[in-house]
Protein backbone atom coordinates (compact mmCIF):
# COMPACT_ATOMS: atom_id res chain seq x y z
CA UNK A 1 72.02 104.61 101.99
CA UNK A 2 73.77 103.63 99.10
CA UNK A 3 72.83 102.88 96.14
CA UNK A 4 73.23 100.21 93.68
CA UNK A 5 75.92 101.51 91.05
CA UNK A 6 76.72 98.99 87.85
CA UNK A 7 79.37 99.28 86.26
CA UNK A 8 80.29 98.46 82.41
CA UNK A 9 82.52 96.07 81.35
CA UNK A 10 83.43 95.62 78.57
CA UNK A 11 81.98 93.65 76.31
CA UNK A 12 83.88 92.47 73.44
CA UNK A 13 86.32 88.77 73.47
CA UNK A 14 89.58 89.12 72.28
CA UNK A 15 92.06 86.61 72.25
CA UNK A 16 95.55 87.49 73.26
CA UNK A 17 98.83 86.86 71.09
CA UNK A 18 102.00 86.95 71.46
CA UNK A 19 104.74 85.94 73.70
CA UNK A 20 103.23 87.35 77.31
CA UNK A 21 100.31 85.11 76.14
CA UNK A 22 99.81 82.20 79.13
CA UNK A 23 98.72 78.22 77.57
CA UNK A 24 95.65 76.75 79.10
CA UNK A 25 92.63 74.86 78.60
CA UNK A 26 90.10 77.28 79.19
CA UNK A 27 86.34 77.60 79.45
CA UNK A 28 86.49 79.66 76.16
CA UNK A 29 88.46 77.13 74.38
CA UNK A 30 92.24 76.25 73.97
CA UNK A 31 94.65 78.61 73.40
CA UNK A 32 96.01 81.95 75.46
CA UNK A 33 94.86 82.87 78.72
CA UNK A 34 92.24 84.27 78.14
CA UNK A 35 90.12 83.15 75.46
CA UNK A 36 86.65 83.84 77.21
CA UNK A 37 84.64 85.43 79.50
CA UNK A 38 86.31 85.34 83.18
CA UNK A 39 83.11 85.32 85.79
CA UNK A 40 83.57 87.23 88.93
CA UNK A 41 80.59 86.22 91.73
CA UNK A 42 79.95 87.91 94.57
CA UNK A 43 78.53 86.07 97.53
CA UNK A 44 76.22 89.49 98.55
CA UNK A 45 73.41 91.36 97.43
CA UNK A 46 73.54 94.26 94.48
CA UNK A 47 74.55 97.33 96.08
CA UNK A 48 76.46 96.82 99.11
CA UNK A 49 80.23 96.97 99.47
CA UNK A 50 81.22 94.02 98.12
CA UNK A 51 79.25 94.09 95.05
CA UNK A 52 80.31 97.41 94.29
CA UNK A 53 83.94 96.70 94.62
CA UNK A 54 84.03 93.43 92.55
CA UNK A 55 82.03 95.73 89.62
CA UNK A 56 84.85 98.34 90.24
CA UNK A 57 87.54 95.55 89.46
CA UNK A 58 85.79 93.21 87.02
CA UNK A 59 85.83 96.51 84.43
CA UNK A 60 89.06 96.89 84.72
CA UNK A 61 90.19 93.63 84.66
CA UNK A 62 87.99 93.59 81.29
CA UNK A 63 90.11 96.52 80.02
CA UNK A 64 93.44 95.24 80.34
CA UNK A 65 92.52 91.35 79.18
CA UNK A 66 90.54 92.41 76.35
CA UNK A 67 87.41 90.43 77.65
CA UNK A 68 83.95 90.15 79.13
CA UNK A 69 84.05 89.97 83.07
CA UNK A 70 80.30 89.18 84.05
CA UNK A 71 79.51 89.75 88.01
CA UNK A 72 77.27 87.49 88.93
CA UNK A 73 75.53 87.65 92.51
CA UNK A 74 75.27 84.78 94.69
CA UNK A 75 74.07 85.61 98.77
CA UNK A 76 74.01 83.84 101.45
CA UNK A 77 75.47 82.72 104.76
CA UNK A 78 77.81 85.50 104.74
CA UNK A 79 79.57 84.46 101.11
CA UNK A 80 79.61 80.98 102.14
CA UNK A 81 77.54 80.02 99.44
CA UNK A 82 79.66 81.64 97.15
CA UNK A 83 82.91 80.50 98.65
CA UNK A 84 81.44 76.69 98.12
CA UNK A 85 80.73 76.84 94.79
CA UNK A 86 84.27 78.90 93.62
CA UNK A 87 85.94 76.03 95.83
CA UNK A 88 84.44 73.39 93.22
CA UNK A 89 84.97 75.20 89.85
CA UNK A 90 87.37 74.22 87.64
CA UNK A 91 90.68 75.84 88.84
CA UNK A 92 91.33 77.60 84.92
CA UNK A 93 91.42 81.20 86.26
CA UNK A 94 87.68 81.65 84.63
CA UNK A 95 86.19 82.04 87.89
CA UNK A 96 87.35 84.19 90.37
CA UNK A 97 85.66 85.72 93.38
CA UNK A 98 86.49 88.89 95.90
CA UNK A 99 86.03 87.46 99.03
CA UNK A 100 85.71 89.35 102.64
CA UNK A 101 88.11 88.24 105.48
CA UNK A 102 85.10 87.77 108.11
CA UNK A 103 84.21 84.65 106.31
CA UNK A 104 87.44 83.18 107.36
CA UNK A 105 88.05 85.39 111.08
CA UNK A 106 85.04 85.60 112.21
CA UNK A 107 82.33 83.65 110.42
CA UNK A 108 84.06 80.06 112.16
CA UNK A 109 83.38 81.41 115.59
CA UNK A 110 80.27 81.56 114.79
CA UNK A 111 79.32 78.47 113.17
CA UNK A 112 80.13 74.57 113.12
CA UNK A 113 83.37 73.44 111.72
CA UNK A 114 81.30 71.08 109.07
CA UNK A 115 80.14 74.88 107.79
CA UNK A 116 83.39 76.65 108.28
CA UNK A 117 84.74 78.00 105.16
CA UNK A 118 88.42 77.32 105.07
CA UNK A 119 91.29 80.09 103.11
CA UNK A 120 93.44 77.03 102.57
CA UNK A 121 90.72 75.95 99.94
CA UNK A 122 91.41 78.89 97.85
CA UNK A 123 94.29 80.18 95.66
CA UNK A 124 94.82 84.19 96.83
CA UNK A 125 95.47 86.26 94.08
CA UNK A 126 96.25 89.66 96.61
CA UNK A 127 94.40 92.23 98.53
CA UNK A 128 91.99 95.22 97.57
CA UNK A 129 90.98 96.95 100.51
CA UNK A 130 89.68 97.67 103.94
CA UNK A 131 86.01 98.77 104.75
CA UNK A 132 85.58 100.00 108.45
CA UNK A 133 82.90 99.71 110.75
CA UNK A 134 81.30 102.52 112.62
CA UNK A 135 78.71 102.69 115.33
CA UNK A 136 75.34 104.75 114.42
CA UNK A 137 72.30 105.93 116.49
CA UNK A 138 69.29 107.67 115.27
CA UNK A 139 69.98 111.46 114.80
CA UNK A 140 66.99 112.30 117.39
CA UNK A 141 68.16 110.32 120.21
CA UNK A 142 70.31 112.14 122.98
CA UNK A 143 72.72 109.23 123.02
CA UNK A 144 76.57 110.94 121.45
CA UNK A 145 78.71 107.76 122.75
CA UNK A 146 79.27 104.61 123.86
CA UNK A 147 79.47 106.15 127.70
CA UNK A 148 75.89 107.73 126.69
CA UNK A 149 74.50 103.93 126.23
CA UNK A 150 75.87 103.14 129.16
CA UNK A 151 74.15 105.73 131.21
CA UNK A 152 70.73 105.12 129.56
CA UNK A 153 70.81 102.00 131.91
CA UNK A 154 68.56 100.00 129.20
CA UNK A 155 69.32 96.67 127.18
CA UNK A 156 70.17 97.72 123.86
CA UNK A 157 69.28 96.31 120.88
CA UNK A 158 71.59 96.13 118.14
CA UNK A 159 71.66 96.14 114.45
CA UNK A 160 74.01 94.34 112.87
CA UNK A 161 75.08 92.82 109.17
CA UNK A 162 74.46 88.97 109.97
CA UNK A 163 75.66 86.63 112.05
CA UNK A 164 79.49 86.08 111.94
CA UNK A 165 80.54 89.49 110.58
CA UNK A 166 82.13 91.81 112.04
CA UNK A 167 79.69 94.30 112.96
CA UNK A 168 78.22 91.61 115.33
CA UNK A 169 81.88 91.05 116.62
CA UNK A 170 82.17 94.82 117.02
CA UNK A 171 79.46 95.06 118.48
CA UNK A 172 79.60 92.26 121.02
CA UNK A 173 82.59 93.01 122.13
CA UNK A 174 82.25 96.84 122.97
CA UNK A 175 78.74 96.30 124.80
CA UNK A 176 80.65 93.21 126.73
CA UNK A 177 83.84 95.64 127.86
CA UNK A 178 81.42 98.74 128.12
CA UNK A 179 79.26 96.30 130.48
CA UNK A 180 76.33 97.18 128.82
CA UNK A 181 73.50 94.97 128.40
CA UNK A 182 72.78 94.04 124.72
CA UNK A 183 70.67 92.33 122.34
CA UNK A 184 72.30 91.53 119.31
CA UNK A 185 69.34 91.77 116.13
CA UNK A 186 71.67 90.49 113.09
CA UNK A 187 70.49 91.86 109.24
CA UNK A 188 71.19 90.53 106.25
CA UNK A 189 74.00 93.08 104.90
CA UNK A 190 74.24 97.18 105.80
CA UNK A 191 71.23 98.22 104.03
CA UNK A 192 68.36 96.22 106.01
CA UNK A 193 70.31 97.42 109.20
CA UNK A 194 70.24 101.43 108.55
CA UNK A 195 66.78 101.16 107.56
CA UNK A 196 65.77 99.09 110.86
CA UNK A 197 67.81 102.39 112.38
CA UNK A 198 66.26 104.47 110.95
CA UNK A 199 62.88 103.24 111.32
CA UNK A 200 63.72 102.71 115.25
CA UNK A 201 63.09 99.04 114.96
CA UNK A 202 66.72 99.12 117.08
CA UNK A 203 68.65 101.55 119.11
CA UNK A 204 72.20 101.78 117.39
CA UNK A 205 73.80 99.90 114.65
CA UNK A 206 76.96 98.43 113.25
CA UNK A 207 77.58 98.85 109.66
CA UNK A 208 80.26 99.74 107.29
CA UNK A 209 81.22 103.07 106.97
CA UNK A 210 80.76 103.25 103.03
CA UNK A 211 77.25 101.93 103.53
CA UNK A 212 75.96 104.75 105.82
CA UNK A 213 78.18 107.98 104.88
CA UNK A 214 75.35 109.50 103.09
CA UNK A 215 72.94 109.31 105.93
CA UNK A 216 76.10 110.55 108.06
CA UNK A 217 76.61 113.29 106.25
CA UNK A 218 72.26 114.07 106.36
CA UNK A 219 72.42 113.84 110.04
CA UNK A 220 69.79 111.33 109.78
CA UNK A 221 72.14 109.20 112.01
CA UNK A 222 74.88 109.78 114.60
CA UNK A 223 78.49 108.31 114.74
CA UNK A 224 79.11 106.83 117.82
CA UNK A 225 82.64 105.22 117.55
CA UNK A 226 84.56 104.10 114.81
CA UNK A 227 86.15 100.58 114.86
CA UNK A 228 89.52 101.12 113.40
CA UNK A 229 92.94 101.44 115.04
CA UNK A 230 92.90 105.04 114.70
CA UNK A 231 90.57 107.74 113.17
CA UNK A 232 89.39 107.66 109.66
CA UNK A 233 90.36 110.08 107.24
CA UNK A 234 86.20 109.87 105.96
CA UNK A 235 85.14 110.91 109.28
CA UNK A 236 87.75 112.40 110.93
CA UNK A 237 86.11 114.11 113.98
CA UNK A 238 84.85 110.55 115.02
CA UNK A 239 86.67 109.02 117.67
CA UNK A 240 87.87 105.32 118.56
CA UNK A 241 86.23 102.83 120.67
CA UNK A 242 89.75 102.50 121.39
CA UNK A 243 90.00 106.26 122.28
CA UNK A 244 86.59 106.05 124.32
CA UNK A 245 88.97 102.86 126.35
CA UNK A 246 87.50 99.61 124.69
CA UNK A 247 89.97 97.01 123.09
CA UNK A 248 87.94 96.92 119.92
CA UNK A 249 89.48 97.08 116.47
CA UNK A 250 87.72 94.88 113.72
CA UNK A 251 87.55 95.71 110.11
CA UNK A 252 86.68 94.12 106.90
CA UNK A 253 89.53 93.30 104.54
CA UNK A 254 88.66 91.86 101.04
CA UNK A 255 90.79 89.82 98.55
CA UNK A 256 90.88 88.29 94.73
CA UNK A 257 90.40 84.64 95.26
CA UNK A 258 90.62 82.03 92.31
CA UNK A 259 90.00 77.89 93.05
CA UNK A 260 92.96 76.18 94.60
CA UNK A 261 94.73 75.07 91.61
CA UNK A 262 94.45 77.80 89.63
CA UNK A 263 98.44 77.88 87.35
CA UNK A 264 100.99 80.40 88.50
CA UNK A 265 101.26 82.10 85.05
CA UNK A 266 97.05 82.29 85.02
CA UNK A 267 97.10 83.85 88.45
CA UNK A 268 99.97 86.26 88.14
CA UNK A 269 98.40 87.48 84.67
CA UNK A 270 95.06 88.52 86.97
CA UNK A 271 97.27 89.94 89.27
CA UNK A 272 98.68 92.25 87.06
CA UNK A 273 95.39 93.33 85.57
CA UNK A 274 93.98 93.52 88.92
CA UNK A 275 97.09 96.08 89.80
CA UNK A 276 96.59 98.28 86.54
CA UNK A 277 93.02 98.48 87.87
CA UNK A 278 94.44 99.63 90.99
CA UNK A 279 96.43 102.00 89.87
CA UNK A 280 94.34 104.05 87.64
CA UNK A 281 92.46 106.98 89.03
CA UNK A 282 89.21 106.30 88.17
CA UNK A 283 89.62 102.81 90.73
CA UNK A 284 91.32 105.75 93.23
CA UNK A 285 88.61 108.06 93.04
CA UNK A 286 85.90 105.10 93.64
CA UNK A 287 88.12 103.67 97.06
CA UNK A 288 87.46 107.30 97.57
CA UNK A 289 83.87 107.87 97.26
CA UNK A 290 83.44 104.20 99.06
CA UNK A 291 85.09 104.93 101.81
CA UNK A 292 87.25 102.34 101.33
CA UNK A 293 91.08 102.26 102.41
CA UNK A 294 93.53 100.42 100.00
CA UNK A 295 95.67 97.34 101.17
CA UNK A 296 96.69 95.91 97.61
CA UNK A 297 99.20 93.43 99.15
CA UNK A 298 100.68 90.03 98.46
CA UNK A 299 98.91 86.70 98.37
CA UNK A 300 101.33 86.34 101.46
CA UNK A 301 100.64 89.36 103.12
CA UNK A 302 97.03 88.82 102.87
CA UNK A 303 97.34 85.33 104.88
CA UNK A 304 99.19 87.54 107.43
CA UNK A 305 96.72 89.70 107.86
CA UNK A 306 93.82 86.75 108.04
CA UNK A 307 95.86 84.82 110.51
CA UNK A 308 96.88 87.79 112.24
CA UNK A 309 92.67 88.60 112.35
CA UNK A 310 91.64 85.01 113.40
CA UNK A 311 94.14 84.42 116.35
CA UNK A 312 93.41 88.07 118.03
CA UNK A 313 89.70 87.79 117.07
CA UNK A 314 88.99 83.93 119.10
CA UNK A 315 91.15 85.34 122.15
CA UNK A 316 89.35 88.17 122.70
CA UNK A 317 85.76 85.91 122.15
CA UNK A 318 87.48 83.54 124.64
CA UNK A 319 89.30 86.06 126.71
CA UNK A 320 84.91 87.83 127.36
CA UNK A 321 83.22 84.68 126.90
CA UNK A 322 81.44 86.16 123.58
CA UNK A 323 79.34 83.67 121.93
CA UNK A 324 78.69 84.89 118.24
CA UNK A 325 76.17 81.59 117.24
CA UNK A 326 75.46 78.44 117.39
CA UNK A 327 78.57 76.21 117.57
């Protein structure tokens, strides 16, 4: 399981001179961009991937802008919570948020449209990285694959991160192509569902792979399928649910967001500092030990990606008759 890392950042202000310097009104007064403390929130928990990732960036960021980048936590409804209250800052480029692409894929098919989170709220500043699912039974039961939970001729129950994620869309839609009866038993984030595993409180789970590598590698638990295109270079003798012959590819992506608004010259400055993060090897080595697989692309090329996600994810729910929650 992991566990919760914090990071430094650093913690003196400086203000910026000279002519690279960008003019706004800021929280920490007039003057260059920036003149104060830029606030990163994170709508998870301490600890899980998410968190970990937006520590990762908001020290570097700090480095290279010469200021204080608090990460402040703010759960709930899948980073909805979050998402709602960066949508109503003040769009000055002193708030800024990673957010996860299930929020705007796969959280909607889930919930009403009056509690939809929508990207076109949002400013992108570009992409991080991708996080991949994998499915995990206990290490004592007999079951090796999906065809092994098929055979066991049960109803199995589920673990997954929450409602709307993609570890229940995984999930659902292997057990629905598999033909395997299921009861989906949705946890709030990777941590509550790899202890329920462990503790036998469900028969297999969905998580991240960064969450559960360690208990992976302790053969407390056994990796069923991976939910990626192709194998993973973190577990590499792990095969596909595409390679077992389910349709099944979901992932989580995550992105630097900033309030729709937010100036050009403001964003692009975060961009840059978010790419020097990127780029050194301390931020390699930690996409490394994370498990994590880097997609630093354009604000454009992450709205490909999204829309890409959205359009294949609601045809296959449509295409299996998938319900995900209350609509």
């Amino acid at each position: 399981m992991r566990l919760i890392q914090v990071v430094s950042v650093t913690a003196a202000v400086a203000l910026l001179t000279g002519c690279g310097g960008v003019k706004t009104t800021a929280t920490g007064g007039d003057g260059e961009f920036p003149t104060g403390n830029i606030q990163m929130s994170v709508g998870a928990s301490p600890g899980g991937s998410t968190d970990l990732i937006t520590r990762a960036i908001a020290e570097g960021v700090g480095k290279e802008l010469g200021v204080s980048v608090p990460v402040v936590n703010k759960p709930g409804a899948n980073g909805a919570l979050n998402a709602k209250e960066l949508q109503s800052a003040k769009p000055d480029g002193y708030k800024i948020a990673v957010q996860n692409a299930s929020l705007f894929t796969i959280t909607p098919l889930a919930v009403s449209a009056n509690e939809a989170v929508k990207l076109d709220d949002f400013d992108l500043i570009g992409g991080i990285s991708q996080d991949d699912y994998v499915l995990l039974a206990p290490a004592a039961s007999a079951v090796k694959s999906i065809a092994d939970l098929k055979k066991s001729g049960k109803n199995i129950k589920y673990g997954t991160t929450g409602v709307g994620t993609g570890a229940q869309l995984a999930s659902a839609l292997a057990f629905k192509q598999a033909a395997i009866p299921a009861t989906d038993v949705p946890f709030d984030g990777g941590a509550p569902a790899l202890t329920a595993l462990l503790g036998s409180q469900v028969d297999v789970a969905t998580i991240q792979v960064g969450d559960s590598i360690a208990q992976i590698k302790a053969k407390k638990v056994v990796p069923l399928a991976v939910f990626s295109a192709e194998r993973i270079k973190f577990l590499p003798e792990v095969p596909t649910a595409k390679e077992q012959g389910y349709d099944v590819v979901v992932s989580q992506y995550r992105f630097l967001t900033a309030p729709k608004g937010t100036p050009e010259p403001v964003k692009a400055k975060l961009l840059d500092a978010a790419k020097k993060t990127f780029a050194t090897e301390a931020y390699k080595k930690f996409n490394d030990d994370h498990c994590l697989t880097p997609i630093e692309g354009s604000p454009d090329e992450v709205r490909k990606i999204l829309d890409e996600y959205a359009t294949k994810y609601k045809a296959q729910l449509d295409q299996y008759q998938i319900s995900l929650g209350k609509k």
